[in-house]
N, C-alpha and C. Protein backbone atom coordinates (compact mmCIF):
# COMPACT_ATOMS: atom_id res chain seq x y z
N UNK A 1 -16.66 14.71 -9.39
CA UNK A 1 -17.62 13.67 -9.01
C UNK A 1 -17.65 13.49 -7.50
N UNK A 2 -16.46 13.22 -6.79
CA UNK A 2 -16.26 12.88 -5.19
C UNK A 2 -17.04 14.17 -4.96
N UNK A 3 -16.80 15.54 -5.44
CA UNK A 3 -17.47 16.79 -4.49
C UNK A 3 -18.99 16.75 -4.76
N UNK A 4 -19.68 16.09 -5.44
CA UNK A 4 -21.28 15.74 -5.75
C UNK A 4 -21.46 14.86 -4.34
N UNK A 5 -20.53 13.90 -3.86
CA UNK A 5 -21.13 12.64 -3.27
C UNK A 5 -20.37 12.86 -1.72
N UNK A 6 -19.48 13.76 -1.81
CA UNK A 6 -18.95 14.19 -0.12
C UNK A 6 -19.36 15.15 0.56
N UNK A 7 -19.78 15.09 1.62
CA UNK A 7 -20.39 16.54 2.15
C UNK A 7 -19.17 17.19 2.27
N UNK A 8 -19.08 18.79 2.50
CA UNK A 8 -18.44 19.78 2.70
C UNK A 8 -17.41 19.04 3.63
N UNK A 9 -18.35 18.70 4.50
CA UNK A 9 -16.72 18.46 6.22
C UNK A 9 -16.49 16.92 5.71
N UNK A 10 -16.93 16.35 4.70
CA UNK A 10 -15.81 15.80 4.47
C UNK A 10 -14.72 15.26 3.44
N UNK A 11 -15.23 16.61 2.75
CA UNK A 11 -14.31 16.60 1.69
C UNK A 11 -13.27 17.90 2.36
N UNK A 12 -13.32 18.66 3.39
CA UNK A 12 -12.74 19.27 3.83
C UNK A 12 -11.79 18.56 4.87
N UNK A 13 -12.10 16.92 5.40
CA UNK A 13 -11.64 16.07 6.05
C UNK A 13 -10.19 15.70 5.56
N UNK A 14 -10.69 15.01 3.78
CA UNK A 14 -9.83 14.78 2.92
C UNK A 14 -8.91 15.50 2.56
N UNK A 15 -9.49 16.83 2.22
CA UNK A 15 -8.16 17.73 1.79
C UNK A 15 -7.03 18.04 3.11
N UNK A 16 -7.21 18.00 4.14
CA UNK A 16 -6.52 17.38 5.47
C UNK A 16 -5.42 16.47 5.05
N UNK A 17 -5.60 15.44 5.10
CA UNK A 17 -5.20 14.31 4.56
C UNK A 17 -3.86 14.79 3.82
N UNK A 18 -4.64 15.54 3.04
CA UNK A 18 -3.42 15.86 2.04
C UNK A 18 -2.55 17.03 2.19
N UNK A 19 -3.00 18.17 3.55
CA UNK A 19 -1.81 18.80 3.93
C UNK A 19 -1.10 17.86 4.94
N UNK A 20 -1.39 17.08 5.21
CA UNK A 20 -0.58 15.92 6.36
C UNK A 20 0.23 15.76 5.54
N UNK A 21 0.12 15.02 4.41
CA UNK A 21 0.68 14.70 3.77
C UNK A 21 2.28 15.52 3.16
N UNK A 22 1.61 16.71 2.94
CA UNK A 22 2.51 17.39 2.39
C UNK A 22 3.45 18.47 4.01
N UNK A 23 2.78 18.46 5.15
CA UNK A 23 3.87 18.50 6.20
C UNK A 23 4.63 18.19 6.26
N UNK A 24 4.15 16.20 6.64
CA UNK A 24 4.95 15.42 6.41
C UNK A 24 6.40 15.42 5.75
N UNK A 25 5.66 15.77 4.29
CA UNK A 25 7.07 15.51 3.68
C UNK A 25 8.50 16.43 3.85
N UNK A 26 7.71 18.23 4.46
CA UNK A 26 8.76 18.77 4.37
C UNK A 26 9.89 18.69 5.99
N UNK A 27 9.36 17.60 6.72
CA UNK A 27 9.98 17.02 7.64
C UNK A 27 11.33 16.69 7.59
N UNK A 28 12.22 16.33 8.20
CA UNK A 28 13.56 15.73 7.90
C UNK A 28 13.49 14.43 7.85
N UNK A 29 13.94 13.36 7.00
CA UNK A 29 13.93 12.30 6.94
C UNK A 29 14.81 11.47 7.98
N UNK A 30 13.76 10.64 9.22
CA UNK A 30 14.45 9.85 10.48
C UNK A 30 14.67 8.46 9.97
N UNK A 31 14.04 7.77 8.90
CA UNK A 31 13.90 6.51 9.02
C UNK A 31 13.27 6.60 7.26
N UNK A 32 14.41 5.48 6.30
CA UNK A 32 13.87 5.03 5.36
C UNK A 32 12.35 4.86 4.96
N UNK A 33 12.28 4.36 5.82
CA UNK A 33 10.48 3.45 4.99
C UNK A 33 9.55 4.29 5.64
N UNK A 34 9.62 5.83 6.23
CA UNK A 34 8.63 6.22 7.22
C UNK A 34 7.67 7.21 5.80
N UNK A 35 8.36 7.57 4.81
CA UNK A 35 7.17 7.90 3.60
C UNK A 35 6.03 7.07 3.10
N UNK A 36 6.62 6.06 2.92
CA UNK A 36 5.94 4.59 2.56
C UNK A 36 4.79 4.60 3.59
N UNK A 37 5.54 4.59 4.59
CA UNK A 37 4.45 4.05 5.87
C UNK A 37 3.40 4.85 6.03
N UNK A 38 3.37 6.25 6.09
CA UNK A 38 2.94 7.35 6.50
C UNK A 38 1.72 7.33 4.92
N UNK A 39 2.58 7.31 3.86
CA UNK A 39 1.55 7.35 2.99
C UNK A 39 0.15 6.08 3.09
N UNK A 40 1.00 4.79 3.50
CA UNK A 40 -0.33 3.62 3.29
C UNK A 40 -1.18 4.23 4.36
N UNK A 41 -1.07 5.09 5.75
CA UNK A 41 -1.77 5.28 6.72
C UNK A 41 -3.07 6.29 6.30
N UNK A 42 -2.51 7.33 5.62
CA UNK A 42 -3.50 7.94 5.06
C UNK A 42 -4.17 7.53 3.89
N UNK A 43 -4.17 6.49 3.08
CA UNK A 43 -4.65 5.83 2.47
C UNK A 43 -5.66 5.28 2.74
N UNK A 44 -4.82 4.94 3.94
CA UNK A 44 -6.17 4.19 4.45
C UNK A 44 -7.51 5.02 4.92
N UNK A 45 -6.97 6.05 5.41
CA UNK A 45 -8.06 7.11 6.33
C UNK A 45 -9.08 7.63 4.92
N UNK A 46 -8.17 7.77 3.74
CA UNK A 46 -8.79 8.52 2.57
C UNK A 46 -10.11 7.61 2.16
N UNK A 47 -9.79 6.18 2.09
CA UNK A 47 -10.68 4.92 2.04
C UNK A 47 -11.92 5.09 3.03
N UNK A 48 -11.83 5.25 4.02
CA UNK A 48 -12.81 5.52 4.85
C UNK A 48 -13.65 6.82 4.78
N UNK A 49 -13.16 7.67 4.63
CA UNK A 49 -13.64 9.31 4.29
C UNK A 49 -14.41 8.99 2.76
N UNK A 50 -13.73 8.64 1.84
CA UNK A 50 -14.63 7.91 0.67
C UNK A 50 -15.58 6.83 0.64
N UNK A 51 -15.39 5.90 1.41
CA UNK A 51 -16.53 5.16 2.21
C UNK A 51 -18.10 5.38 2.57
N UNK A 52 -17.87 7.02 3.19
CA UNK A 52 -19.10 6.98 3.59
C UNK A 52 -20.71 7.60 2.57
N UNK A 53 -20.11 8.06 1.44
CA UNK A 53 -21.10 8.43 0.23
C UNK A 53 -22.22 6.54 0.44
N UNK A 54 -20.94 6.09 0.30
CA UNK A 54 -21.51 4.21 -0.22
C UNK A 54 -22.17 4.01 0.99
N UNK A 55 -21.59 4.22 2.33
CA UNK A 55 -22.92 3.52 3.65
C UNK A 55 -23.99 4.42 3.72
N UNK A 56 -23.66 5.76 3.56
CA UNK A 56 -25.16 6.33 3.63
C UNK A 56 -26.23 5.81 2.34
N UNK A 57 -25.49 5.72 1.31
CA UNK A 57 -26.43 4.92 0.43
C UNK A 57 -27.10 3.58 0.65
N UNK A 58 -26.21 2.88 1.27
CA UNK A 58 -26.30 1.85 1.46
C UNK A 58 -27.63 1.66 2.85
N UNK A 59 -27.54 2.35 3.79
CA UNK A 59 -28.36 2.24 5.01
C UNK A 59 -29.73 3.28 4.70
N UNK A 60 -29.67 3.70 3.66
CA UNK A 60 -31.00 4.78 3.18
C UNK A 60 -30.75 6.09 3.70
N UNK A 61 -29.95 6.54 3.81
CA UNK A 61 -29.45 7.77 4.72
C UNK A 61 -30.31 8.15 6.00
N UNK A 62 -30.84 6.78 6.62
CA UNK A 62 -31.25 6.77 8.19
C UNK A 62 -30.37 6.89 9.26
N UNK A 63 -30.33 7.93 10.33
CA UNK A 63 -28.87 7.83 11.12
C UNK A 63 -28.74 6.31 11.89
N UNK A 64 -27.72 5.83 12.31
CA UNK A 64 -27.31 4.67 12.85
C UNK A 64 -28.32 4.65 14.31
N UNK A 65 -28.31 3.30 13.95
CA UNK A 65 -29.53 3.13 15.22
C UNK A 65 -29.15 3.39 16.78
């Protein structure tokens, strides 16, 4: 469904996301809570990258003024 409603670069954005992710993990662990942390960050970015199907819908897919 997401690959119907994401363009290419940015579903190619997302899958990013998720080799960060998996860098990340094969890192050495400096600090307890830095998985935790690291994960809500890209969460967040994933939220926004999924976001934009809904504003281009939302604004008629006119570019920003």
């Amino acid at each position: 469904m997401a690959s119907e409603l994401l363009t290419e670069a940015e579903s190619a954005v997302l899958q990013l996301t998720a080799e960060l992710w998996n860098a990340f993990l094969a890192l050495p662990v400096v600090h307890p809570a830095e998985h935790m942390e690291l994960c809500s960050k890209i969460h967040d970015l994933q939220r926004m990258i999924l976001a934009r199907p809904a504003m281009r819908e939302v604004r008629g897919k006119d570019p920003w003024p």
